[in-house]
C-alpha atoms as a PDB file:
ATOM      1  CA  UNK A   1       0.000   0.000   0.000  1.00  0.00           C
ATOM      2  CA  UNK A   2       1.415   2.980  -0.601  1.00  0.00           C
ATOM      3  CA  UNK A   3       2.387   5.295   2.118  1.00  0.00           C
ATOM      4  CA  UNK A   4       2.288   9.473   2.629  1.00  0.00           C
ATOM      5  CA  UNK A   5       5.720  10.053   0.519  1.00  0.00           C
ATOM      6  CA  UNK A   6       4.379   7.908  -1.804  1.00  0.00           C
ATOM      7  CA  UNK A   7       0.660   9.568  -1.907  1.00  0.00           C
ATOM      8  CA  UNK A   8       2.140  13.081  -1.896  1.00  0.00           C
ATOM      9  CA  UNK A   9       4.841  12.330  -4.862  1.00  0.00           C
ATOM     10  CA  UNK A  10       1.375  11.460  -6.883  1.00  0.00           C
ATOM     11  CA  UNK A  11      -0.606  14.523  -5.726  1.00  0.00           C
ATOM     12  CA  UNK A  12       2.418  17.174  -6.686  1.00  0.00           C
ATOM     13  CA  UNK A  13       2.227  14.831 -10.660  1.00  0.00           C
ATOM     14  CA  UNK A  14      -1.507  14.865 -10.708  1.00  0.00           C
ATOM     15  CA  UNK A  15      -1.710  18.726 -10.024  1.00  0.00           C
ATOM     16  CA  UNK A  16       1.118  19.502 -12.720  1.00  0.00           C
ATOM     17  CA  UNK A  17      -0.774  17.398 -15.007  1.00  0.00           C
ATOM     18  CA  UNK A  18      -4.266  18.128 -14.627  1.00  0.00           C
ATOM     19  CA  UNK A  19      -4.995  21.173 -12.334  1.00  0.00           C
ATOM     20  CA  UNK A  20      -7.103  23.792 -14.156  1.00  0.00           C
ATOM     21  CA  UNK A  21      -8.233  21.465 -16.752  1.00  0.00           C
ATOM     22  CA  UNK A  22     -12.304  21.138 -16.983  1.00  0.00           C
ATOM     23  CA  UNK A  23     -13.720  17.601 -16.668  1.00  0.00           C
ATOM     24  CA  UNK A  24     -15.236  16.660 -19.979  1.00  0.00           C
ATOM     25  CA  UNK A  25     -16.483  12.989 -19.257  1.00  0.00           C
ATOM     26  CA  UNK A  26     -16.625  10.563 -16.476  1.00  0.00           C
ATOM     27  CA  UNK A  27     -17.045   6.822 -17.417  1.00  0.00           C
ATOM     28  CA  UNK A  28     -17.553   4.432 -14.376  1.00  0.00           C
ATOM     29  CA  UNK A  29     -17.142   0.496 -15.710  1.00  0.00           C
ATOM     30  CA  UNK A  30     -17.384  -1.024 -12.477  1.00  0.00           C
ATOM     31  CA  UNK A  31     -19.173   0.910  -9.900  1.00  0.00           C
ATOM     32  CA  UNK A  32     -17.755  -2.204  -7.173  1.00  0.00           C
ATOM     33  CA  UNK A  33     -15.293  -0.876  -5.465  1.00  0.00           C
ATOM     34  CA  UNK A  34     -15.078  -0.961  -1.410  1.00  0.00           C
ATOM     35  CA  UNK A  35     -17.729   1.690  -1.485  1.00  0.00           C
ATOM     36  CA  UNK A  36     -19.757   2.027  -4.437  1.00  0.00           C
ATOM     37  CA  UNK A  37     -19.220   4.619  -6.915  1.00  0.00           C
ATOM     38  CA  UNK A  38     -22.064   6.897  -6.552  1.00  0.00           C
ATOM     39  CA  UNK A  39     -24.114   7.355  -9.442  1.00  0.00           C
ATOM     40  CA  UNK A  40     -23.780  11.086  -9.025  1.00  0.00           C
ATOM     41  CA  UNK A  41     -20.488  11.595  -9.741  1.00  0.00           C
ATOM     42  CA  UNK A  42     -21.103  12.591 -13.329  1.00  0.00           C
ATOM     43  CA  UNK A  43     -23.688  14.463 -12.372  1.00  0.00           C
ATOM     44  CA  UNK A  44     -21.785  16.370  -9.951  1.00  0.00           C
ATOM     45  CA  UNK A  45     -18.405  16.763 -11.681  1.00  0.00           C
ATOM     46  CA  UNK A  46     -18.441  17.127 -15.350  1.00  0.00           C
ATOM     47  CA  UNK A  47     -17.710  19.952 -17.112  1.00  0.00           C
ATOM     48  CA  UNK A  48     -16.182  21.254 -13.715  1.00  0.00           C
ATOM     49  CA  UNK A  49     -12.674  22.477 -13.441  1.00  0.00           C
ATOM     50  CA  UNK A  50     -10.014  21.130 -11.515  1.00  0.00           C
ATOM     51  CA  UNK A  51      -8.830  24.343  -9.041  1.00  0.00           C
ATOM     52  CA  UNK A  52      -6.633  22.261  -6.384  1.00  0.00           C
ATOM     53  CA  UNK A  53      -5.535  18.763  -5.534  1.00  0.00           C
ATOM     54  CA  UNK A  54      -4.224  17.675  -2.051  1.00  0.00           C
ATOM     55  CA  UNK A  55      -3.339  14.866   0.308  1.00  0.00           C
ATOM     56  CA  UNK A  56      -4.516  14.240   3.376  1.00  0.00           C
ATOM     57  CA  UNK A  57      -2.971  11.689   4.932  1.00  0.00           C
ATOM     58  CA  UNK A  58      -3.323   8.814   2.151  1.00  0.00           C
ATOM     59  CA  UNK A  59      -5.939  10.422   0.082  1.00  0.00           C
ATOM     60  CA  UNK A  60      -6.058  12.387  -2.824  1.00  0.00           C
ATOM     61  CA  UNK A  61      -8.396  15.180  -2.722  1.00  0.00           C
ATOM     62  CA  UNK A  62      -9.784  16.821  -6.373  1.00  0.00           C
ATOM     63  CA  UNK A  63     -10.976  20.215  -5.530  1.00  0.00           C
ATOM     64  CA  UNK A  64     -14.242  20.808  -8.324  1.00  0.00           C
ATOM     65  CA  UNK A  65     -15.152  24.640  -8.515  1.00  0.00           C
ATOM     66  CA  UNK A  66     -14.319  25.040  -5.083  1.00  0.00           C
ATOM     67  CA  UNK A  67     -17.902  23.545  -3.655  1.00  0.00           C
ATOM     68  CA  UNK A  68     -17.290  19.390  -4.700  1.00  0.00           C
ATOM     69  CA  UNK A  69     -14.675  17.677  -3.863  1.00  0.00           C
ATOM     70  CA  UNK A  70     -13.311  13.846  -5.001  1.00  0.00           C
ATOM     71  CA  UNK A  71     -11.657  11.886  -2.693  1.00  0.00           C
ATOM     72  CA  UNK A  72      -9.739   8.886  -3.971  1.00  0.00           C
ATOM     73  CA  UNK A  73      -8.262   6.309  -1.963  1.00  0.00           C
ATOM     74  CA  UNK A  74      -5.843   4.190  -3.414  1.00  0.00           C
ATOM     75  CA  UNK A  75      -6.632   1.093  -1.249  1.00  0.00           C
ATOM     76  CA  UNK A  76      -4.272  -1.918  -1.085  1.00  0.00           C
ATOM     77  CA  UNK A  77      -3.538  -2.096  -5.220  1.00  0.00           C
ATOM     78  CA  UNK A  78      -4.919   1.238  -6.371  1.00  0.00           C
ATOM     79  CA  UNK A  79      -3.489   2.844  -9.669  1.00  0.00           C
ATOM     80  CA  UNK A  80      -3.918   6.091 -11.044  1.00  0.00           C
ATOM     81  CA  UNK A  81      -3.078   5.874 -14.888  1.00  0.00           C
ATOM     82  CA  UNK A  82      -2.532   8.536 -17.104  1.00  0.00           C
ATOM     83  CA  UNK A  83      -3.480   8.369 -20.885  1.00  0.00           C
ATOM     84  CA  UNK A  84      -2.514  11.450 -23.086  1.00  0.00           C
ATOM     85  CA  UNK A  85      -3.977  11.669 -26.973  1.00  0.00           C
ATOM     86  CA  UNK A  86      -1.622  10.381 -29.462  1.00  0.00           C
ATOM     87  CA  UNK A  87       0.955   9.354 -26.826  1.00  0.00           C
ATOM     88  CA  UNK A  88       2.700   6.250 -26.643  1.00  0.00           C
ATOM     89  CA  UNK A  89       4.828   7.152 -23.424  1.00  0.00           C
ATOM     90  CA  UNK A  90       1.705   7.083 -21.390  1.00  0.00           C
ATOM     91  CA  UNK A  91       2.306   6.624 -17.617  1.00  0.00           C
ATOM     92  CA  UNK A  92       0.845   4.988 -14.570  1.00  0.00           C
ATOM     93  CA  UNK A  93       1.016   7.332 -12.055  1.00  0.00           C
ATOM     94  CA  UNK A  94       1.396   5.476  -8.542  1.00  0.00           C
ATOM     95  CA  UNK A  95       2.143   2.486  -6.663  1.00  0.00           C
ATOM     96  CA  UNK A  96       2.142  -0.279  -9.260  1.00  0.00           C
ATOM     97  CA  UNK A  97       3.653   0.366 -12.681  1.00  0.00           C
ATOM     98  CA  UNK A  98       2.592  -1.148 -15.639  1.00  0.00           C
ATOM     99  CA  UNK A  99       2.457   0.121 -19.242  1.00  0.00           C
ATOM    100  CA  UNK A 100      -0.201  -2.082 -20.161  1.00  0.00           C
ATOM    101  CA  UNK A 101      -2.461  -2.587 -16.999  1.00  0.00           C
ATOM    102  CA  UNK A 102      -5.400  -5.209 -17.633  1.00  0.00           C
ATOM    103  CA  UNK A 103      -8.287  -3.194 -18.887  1.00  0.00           C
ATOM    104  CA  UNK A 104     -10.535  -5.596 -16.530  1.00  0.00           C
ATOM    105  CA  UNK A 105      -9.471  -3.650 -13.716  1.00  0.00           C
ATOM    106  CA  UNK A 106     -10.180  -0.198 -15.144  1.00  0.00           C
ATOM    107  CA  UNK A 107     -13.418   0.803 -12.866  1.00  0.00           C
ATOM    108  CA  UNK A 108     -13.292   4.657 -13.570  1.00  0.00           C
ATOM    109  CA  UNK A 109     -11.959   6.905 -16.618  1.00  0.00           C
ATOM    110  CA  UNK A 110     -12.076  10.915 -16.347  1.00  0.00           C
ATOM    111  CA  UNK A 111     -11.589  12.611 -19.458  1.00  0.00           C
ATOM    112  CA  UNK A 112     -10.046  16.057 -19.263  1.00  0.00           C
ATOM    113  CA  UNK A 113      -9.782  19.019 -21.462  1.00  0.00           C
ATOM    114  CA  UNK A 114      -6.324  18.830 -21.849  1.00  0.00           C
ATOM    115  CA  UNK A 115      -6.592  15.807 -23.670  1.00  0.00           C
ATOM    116  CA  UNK A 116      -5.889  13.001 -20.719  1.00  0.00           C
ATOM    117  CA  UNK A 117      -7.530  10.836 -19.614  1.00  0.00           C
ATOM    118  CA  UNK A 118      -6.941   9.697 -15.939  1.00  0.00           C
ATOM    119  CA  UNK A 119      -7.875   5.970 -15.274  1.00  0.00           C
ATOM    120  CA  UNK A 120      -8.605   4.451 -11.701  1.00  0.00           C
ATOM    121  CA  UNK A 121      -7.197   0.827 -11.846  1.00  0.00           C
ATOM    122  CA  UNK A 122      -7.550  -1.580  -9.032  1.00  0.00           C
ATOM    123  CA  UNK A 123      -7.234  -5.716  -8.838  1.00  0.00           C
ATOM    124  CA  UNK A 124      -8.505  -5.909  -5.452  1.00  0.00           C
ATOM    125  CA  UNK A 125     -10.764  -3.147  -5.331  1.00  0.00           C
ATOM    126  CA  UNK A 126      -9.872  -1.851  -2.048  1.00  0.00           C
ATOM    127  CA  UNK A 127      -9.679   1.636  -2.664  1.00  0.00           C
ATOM    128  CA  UNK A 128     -12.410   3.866  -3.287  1.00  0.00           C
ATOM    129  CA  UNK A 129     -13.895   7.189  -4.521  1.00  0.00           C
ATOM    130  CA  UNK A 130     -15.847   9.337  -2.411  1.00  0.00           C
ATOM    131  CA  UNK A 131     -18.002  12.774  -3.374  1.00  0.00           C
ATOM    132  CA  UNK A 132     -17.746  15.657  -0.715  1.00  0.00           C
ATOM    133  CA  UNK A 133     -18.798  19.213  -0.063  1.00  0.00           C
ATOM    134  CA  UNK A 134     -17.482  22.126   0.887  1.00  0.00           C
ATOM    135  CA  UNK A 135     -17.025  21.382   4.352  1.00  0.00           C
ATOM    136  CA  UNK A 136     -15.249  17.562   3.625  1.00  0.00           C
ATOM    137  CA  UNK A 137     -12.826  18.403   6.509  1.00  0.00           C
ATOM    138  CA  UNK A 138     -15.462  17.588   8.810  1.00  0.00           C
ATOM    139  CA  UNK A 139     -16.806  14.304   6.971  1.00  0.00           C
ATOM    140  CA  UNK A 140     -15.429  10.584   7.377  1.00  0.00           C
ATOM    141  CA  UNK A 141     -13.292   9.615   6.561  1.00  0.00           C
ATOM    142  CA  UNK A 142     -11.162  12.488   7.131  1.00  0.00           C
ATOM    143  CA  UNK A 143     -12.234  13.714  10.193  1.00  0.00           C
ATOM    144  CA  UNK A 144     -11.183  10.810  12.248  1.00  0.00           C
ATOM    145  CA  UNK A 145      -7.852  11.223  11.158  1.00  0.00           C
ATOM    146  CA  UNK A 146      -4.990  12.405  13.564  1.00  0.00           C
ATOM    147  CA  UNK A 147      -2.333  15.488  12.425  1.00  0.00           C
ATOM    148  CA  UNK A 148      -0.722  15.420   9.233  1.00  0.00           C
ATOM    149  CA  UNK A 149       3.496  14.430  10.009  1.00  0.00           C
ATOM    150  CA  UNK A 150       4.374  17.622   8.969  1.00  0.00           C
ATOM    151  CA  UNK A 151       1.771  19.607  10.578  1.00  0.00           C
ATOM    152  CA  UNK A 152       2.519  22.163  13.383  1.00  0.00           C
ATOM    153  CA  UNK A 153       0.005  20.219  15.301  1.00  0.00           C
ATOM    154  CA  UNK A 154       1.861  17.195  15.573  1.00  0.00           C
ATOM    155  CA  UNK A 155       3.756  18.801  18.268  1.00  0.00           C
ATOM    156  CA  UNK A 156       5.030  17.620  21.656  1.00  0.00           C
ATOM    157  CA  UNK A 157       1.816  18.363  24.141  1.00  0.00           C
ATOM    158  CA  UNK A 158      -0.123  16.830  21.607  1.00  0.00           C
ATOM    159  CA  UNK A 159       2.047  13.436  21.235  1.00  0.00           C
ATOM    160  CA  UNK A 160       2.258  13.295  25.230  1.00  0.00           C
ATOM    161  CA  UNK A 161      -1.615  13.694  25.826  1.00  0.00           C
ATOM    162  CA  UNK A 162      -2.761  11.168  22.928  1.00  0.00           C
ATOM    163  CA  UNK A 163      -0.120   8.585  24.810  1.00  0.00           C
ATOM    164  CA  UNK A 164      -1.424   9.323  28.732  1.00  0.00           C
ATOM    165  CA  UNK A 165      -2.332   6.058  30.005  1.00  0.00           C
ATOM    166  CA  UNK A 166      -1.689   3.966  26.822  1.00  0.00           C
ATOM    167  CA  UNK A 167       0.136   0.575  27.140  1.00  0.00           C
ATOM    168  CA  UNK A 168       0.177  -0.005  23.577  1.00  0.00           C
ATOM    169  CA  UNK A 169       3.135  -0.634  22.040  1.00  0.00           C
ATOM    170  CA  UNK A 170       5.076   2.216  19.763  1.00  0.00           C
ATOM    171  CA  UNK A 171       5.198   0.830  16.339  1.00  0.00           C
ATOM    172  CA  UNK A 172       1.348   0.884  16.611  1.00  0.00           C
ATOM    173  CA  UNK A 173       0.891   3.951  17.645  1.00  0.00           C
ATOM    174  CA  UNK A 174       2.917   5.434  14.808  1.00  0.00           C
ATOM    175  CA  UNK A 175       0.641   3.479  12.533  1.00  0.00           C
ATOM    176  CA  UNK A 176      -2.181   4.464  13.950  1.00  0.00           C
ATOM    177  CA  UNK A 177      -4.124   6.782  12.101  1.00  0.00           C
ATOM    178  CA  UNK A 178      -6.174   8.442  14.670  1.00  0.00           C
ATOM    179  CA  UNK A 179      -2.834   9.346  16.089  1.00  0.00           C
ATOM    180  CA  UNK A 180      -1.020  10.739  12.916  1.00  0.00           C
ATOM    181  CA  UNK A 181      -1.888  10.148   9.663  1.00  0.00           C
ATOM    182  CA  UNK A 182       0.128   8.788   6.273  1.00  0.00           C
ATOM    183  CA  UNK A 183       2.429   6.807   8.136  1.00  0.00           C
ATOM    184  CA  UNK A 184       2.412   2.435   7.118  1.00  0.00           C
ATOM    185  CA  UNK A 185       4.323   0.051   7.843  1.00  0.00           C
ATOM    186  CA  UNK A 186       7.710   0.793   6.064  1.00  0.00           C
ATOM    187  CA  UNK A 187       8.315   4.214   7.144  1.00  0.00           C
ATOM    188  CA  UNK A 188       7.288   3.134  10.676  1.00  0.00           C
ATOM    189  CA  UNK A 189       9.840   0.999  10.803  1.00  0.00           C
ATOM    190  CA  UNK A 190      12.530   3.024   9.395  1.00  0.00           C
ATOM    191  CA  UNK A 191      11.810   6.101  11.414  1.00  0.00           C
ATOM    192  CA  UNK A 192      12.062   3.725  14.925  1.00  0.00           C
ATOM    193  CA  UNK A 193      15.679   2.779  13.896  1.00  0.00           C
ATOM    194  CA  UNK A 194      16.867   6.445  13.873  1.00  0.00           C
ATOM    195  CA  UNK A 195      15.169   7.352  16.805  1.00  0.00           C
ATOM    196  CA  UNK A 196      16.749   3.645  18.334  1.00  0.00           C
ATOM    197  CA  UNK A 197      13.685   2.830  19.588  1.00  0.00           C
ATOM    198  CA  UNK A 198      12.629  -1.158  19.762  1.00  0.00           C
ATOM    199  CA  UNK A 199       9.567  -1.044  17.987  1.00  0.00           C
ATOM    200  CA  UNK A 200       8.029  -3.192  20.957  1.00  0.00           C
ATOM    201  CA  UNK A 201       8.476  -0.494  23.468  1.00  0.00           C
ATOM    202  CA  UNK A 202       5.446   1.181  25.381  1.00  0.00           C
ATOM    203  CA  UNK A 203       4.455   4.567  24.854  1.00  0.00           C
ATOM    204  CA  UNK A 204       3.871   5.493  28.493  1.00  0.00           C
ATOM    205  CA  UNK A 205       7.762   4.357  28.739  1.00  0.00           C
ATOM    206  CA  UNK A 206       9.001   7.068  26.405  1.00  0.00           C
ATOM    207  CA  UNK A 207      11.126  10.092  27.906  1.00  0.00           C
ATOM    208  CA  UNK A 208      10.575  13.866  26.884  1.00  0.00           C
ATOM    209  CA  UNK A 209      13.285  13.236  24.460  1.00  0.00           C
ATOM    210  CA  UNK A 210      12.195   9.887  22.952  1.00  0.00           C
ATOM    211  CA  UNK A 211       9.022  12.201  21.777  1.00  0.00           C
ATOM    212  CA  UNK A 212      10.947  14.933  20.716  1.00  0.00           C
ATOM    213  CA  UNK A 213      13.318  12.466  18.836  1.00  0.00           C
ATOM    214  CA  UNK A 214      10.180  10.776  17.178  1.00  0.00           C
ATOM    215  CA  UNK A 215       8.312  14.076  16.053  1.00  0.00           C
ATOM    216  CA  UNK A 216      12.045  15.029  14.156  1.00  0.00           C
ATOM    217  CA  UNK A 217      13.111  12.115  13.056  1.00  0.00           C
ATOM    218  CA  UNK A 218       9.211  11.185  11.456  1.00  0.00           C
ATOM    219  CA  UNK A 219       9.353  14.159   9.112  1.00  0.00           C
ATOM    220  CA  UNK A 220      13.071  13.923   8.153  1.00  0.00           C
ATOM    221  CA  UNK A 221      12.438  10.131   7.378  1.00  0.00           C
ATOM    222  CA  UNK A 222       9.167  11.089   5.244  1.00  0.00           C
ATOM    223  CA  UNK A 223      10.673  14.113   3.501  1.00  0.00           C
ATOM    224  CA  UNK A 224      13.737  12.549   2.792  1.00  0.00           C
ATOM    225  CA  UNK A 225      11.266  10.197   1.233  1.00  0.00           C
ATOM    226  CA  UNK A 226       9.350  12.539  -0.653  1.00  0.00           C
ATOM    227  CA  UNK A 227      12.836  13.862  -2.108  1.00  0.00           C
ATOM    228  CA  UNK A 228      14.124  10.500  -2.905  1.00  0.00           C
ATOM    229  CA  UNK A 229      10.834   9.463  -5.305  1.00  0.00           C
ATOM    230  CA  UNK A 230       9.677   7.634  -2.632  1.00  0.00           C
ATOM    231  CA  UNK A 231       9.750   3.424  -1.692  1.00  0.00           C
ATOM    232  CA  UNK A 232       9.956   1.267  -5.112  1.00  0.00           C
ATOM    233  CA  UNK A 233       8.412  -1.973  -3.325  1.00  0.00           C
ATOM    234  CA  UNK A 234       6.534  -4.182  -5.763  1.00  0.00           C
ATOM    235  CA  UNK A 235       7.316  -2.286  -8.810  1.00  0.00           C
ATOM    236  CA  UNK A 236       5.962   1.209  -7.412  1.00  0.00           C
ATOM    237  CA  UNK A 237       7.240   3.961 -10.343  1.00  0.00           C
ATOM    238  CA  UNK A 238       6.585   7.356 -10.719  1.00  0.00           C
ATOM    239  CA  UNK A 239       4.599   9.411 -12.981  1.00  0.00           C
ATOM    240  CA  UNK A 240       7.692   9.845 -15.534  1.00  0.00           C
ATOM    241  CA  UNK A 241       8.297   5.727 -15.039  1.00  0.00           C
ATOM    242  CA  UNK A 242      11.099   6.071 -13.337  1.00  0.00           C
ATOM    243  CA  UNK A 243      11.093   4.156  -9.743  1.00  0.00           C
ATOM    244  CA  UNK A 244      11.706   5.722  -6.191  1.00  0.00           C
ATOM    245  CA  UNK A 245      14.491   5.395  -4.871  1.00  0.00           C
ATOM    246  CA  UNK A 246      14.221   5.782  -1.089  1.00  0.00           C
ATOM    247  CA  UNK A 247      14.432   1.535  -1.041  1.00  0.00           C
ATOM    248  CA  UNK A 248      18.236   1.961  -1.183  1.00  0.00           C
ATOM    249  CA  UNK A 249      18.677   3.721   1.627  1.00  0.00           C
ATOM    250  CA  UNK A 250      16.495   1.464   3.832  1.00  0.00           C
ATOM    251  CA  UNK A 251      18.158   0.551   7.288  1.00  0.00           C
ATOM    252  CA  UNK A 252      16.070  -1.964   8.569  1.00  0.00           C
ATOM    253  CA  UNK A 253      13.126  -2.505   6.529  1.00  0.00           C
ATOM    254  CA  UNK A 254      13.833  -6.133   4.858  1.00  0.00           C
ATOM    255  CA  UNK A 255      17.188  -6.588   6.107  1.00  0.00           C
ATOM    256  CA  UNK A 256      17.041  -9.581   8.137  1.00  0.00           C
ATOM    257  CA  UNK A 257      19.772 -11.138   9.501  1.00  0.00           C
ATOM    258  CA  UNK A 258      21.707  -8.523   8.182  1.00  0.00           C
ATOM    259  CA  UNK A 259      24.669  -6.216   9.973  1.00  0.00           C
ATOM    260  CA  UNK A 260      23.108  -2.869  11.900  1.00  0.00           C
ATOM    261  CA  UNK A 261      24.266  -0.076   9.377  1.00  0.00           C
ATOM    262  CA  UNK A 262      25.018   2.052  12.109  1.00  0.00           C
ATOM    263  CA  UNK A 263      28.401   2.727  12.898  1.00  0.00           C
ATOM    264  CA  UNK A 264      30.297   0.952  15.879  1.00  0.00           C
ATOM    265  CA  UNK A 265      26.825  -1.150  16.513  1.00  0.00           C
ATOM    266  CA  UNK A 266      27.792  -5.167  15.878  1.00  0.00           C
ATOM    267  CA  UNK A 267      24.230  -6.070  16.314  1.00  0.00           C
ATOM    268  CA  UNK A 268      21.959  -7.826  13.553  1.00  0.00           C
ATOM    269  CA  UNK A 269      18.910  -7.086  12.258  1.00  0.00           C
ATOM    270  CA  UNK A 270      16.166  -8.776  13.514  1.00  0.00           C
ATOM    271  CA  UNK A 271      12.548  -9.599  11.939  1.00  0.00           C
ATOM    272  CA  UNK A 272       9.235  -9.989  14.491  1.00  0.00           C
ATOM    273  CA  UNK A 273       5.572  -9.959  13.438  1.00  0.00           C
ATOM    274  CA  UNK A 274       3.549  -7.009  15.256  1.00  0.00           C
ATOM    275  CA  UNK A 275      -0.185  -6.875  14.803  1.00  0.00           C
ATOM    276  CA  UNK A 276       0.845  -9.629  12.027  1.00  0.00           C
ATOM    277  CA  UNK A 277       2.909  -7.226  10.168  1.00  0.00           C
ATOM    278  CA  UNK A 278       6.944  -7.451   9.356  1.00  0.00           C
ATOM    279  CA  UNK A 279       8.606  -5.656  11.661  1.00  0.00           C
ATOM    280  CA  UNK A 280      12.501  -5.301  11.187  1.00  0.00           C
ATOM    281  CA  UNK A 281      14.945  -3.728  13.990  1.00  0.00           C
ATOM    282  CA  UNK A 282      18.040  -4.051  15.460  1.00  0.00           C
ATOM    283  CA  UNK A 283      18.771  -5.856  18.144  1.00  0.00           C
ATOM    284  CA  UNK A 284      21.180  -4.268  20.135  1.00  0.00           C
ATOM    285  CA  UNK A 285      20.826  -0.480  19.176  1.00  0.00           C
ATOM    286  CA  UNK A 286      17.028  -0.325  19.630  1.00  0.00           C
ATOM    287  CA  UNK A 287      16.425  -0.103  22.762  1.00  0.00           C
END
């Protein structure tokens, strides 16, 4: 699934691409997705223009004459692909690249003005689009969802409050989405191993400086991120086909068994499941 760096590095394509184009048809060919696709969307959205597009956490958000708003979540095999007119280098825009993606899986197609078409591919149809209004910061699912990384609000006071009382372990709560949002699996692990934090410790057992630590470290491992193309796992490209690069600089993620990168530490990597997911630290630095 891709994560924030990944989600953002899509949203800054999408708005060079299409921002300020009008909507000039909406074909839906599957309507299935983990929520329907409402029958309104056409209705609602053509011949609109496209002022903005954002993220929020791990959604996309189209902003349509400044009243409607699309929300498209990407899910666990999501695609945005882009078609231009008379273009053979067309590209597929996020997590799994393909130049020829099986047309079976195409569910939505938005035609622009600026001849491109934007197609919404999924194979396991766990991702979904979403109509709001104006006031979508207040409607699920986006209201449930905890500071943005890089937010001013993801500060100290607020970290120490959400944690009073909690026993649950601090891998979790960085993946927890109530608590901040964008960050998965991969980036949670990588941004324990610079703060050398074992991912099993509890929150109420962190130190004014572990959550200092955390709230740094979190948006220097995401930006760097951002800047690096983001995470090419499972064939994840970017909009010009080229893949991320932020894999090669992993530290932990998928290194089992492997030497701690970190210098003067002679510990070994070590893989555990939490909450059944891969969870890669090291064993002697991470404390």
């Amino acid at each position: 699934m891709p994560e924030l760096p990944e989600v953002e590095i899509l949203k800054r394509s999408l708005k060079k691409k299409i921002r300020f184009s009008k909507i000039i048809g909406i074909k839906i060919f599957n309507r299935n997705l983990r929520y329907k696709v409402p029958y309104s969307i056409n209705r609602n959205l053509k011949n609109h223009v496209i002022n903005n597009i954002s993220r929020i956490s791990k959604y996309i958000i189209f902003h349509v004459n400044f009243s409607k708003k699309l929300l498209i979540h990407l899910g666990m095999s999501g695609t945005i692909y882009l078609i231009k007119k008379n273009n053979k280098n067309n590209t597929n825009a996020n997590f799994y690249h393909s130049p020829n993606l099986p047309q079976k899986h195409n569910h939505i197609e938005i035609s622009f003005s600026n001849d491109i078409k934007m197609i919404y591919n999924d194979p396991r149809r766990f991702g979904y689009v979403k109509l709001l209004n104006k006031n979508y910061l207040l409607a699920k699912p986006i209201v449930d969802l905890g500071p943005d990384p890089f937010s001013y609000k993801f500060n100290f006071k607020y970290f120490k409050n959400f944690i009073y009382k909690k026993k649950l372990n601090i891998k979790n709560l960085l993946m927890n989405q109530k608590f901040v949002s964008g960050i998965g699996n991969i980036y949670a692990n990588e941004i324990l191993y610079y703060c050398k934090l074992r991912p099993t410790k509890i929150v109420n057992q962190l130190s004014k400086g572990d959550i200092l630590y955390i709230i740094l470290k979190t948006r220097k491992v995401l930006n760097k991120a951002i800047i690096f193309g983001g995470s090419s796992i499972r064939d994840y490209k970017k909009t010009d086909g080229i893949p991320g690069n932020f894999q090669k600089t992993f530290k932990v993620y998928g290194k089992n068994h492997t030497k701690c990168p970190r210098g003067q530490c002679d510990g070994y990597i070590k893989r555990i499941l939490i909450s059944s997911r891969s969870t890669f630290y090291c064993q002697k630095c991470q404390i």
